[in-house]
Structure formats: C-alpha cells, structure tokens
Protein backbone atom coordinates (compact mmCIF):
# COMPACT_ATOMS: atom_id res chain seq x y z
CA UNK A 1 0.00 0.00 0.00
CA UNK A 2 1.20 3.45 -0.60
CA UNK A 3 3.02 5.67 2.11
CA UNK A 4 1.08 7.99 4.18
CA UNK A 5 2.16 11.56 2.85
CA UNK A 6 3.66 12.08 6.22
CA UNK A 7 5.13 9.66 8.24
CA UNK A 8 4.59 9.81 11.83
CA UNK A 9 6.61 10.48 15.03
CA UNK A 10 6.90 7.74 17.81
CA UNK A 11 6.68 8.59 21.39
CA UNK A 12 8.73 6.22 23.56
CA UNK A 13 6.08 3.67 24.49
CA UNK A 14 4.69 3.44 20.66
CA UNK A 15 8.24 3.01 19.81
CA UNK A 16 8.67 0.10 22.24
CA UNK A 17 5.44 -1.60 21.04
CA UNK A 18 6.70 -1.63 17.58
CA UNK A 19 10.28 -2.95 17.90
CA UNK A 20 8.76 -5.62 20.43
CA UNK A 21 6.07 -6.27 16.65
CA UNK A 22 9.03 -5.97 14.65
CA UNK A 23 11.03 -8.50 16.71
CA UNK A 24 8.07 -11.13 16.60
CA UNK A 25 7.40 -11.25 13.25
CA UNK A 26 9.30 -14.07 13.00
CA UNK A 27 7.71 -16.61 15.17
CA UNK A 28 4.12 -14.81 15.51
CA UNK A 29 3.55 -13.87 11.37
CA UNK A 30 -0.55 -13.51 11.85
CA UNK A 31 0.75 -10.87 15.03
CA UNK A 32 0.45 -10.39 18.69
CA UNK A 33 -2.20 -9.67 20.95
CA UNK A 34 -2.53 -6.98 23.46
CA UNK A 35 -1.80 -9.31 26.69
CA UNK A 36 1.13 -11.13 24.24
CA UNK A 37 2.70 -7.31 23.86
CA UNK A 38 2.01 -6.65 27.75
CA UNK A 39 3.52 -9.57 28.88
CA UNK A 40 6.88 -8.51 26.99
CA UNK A 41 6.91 -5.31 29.09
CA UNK A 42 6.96 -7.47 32.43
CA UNK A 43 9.68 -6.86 34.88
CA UNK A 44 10.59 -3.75 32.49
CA UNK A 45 7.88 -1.43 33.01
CA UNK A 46 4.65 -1.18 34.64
CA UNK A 47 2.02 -0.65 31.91
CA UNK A 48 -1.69 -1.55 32.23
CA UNK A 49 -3.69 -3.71 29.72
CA UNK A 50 -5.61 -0.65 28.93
CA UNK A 51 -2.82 1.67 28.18
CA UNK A 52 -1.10 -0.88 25.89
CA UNK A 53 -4.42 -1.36 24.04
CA UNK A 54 -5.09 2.39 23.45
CA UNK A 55 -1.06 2.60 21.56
CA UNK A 56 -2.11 -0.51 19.48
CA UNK A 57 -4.85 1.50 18.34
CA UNK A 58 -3.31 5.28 17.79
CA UNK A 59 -0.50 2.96 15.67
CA UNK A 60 -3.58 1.26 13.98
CA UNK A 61 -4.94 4.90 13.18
CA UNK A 62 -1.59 5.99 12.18
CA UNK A 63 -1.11 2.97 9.93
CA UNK A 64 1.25 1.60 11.00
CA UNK A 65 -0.01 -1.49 12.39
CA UNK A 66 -2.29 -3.77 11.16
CA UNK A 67 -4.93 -5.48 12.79
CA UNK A 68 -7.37 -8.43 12.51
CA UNK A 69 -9.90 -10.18 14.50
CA UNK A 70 -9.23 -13.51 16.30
CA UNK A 71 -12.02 -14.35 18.10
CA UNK A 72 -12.78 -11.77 20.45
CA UNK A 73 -9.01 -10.32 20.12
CA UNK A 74 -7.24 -8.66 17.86
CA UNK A 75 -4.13 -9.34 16.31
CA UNK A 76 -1.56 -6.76 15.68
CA UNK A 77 1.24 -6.72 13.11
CA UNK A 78 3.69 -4.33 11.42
CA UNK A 79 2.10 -2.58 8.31
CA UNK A 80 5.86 -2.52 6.98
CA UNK A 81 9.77 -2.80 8.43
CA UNK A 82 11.81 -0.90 11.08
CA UNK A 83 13.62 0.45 7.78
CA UNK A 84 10.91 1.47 5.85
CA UNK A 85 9.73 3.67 8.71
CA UNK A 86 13.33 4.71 9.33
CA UNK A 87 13.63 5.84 5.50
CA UNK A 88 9.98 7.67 5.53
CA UNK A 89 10.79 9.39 8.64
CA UNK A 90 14.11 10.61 6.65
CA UNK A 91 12.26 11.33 3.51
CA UNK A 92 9.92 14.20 5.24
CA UNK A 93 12.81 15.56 6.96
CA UNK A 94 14.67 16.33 3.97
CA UNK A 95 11.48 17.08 2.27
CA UNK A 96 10.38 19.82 4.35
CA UNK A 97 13.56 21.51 3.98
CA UNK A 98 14.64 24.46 1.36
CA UNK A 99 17.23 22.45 -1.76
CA UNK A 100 20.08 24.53 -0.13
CA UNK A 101 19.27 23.21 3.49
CA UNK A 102 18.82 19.85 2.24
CA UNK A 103 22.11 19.81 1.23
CA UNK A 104 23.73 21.56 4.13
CA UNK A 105 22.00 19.11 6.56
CA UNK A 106 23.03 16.03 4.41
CA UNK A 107 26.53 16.95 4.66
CA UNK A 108 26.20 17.62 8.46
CA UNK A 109 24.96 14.65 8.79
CA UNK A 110 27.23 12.88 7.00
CA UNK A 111 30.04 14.50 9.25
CA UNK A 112 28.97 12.43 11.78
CA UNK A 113 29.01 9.20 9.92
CA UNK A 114 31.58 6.25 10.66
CA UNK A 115 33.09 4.79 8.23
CA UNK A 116 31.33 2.20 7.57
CA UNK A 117 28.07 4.01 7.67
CA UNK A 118 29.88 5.97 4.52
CA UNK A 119 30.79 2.61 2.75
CA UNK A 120 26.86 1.73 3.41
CA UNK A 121 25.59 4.91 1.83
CA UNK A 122 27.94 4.38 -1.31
CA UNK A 123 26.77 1.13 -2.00
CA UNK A 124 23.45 2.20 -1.54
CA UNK A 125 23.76 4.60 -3.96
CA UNK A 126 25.54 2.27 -6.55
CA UNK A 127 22.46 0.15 -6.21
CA UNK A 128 20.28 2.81 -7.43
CA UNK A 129 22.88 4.10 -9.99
CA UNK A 130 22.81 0.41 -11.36
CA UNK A 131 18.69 0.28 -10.84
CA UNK A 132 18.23 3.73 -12.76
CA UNK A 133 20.78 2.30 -15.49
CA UNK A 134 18.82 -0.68 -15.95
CA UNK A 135 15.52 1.01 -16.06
CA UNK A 136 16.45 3.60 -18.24
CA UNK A 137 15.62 6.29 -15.51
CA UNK A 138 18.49 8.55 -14.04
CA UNK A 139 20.08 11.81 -14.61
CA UNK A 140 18.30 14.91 -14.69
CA UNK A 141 15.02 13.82 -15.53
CA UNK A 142 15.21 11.01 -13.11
CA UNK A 143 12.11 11.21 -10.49
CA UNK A 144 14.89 11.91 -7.89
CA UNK A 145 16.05 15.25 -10.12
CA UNK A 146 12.13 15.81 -10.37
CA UNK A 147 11.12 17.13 -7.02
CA UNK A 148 9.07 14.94 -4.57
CA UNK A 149 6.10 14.69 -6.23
CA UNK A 150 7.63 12.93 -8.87
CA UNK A 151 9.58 10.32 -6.46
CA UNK A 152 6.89 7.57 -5.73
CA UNK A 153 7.72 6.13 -8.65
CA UNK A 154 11.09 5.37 -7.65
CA UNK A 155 10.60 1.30 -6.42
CA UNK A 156 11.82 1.48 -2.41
CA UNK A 157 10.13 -0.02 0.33
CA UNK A 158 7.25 1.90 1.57
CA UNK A 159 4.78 1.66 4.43
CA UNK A 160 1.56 -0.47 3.40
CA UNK A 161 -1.83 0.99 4.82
C-alpha cells in the first residue's frame, strides 16, 4: 500500500510496542495480541492492559499497524519494516527543507558518519545508480532530479496501509 504523505513520530512507548512487533514477526507472522505485547513489558515497566491497548490502536490509526480479529481479540502486526519507517521518517525531513538546506543538513549529517556508515551509503547509492541504469531512468530527468512529487515512482520499500 502506498506511504502515508507524512510519516509519523513515535513517542517512547509506541516506539517500544513496535520494535517488540518488529522483533516477533518471525515466530508470531498472523501478530500479537494486546496481553502477548504486555507480557513482553513485564519486569521492564509497569504498563496496564488498557494503556497498551489504546497505543495498538493510535498505531492502527496511524497505519502503521495492522490489525485483525481472532475471536474476540485482535491481532496486531507491522504494516511494513523498522527500515521502511526509518527511511519515511528521513524522507519528510529532507522534504520539508529548502534544496540549499537539504544539502547543508546532508553533509552535516554525514560529518557524523563512521566509516562504515559511509561505505553503506555508497553502495546504496551504486544500487540505485545500477537500478536507474537498468531502467532507463536517471540523470536529470530522473524522479529523484524531479522534485518529490515525482519520487513515488522510484521502487523502495514503503509503508503499506
């Protein structure tokens, strides 16, 4: 499904509900319930039924769970990955900036890179030269070159709805 327009901020304990989704994927596919996500908070944090119910929902709302019925529960999952959040989170940040600041902040950013976060973004980047070059797309008139509205059609991972 196609990525909400904005991506939305996590507060702490929406944050900690969705790594502990992310992290079960594996062995719980169909998704957890509320008392499954509870009980990982035991020992760590006091948190009532009721609270941990009313984040599954705002992340529901916010799409970035989903949910089905299982009886008289529901069942929450991940609408998409820890990266694909991570990447539309970065992609409204640099789109709400000004082409100069964009660039300004990228290089910032990039001063506080290691190494091998450096050798990660280059072969990130070769990926997408070598995509573009297969496709045909690239250069100026690449969607990239475009402006934002023009991006969707470049094929990364997005959040479903």
């Amino acid at each position: 499904m196609p990525l909400p327009s904005s991506a939305p901020r996590l507060g702490d304990l929406e944050r900690a509900v969705m790594e502990h989704l992310w992290e079960t994927v594996p062995s719980h596919p169909d998704g957890a319930t509320v008392r499954e996500v509870l009980e990982c908070f035991a020992g760590e944090r006091q948190i009532a039924y009721t609270t941990v119910m009313t984040v599954l929902d705002r992340l529901a709302k916010k799409d970035l769970v989903l949910r089905e019925r299982d009886g008289r529960a529901w069942r929450y999952r991940p609408a998409d990955t820890r990266e694909a959040l991570t990447a539309a989170t970065m992609r409204r940040t640099l789109d709400d900036m000004d082409v100069a600041d964009r660039r300004t902040a990228l290089l910032h950013f990039l001063d506080g890179a290691t190494n091998e976060e450096i050798e990660d973004l280059k072969s990130a980047l070769a990926q997408l030269e070598a995509r573009a070059a297969s496709t045909g797309e690239g250069g100026a008139g690449s969607p990239s070159a475009q402006g934002p509205e023009h991006r969707r059609s470049v094929k990364f991972p997005r959040l479903r709805r």
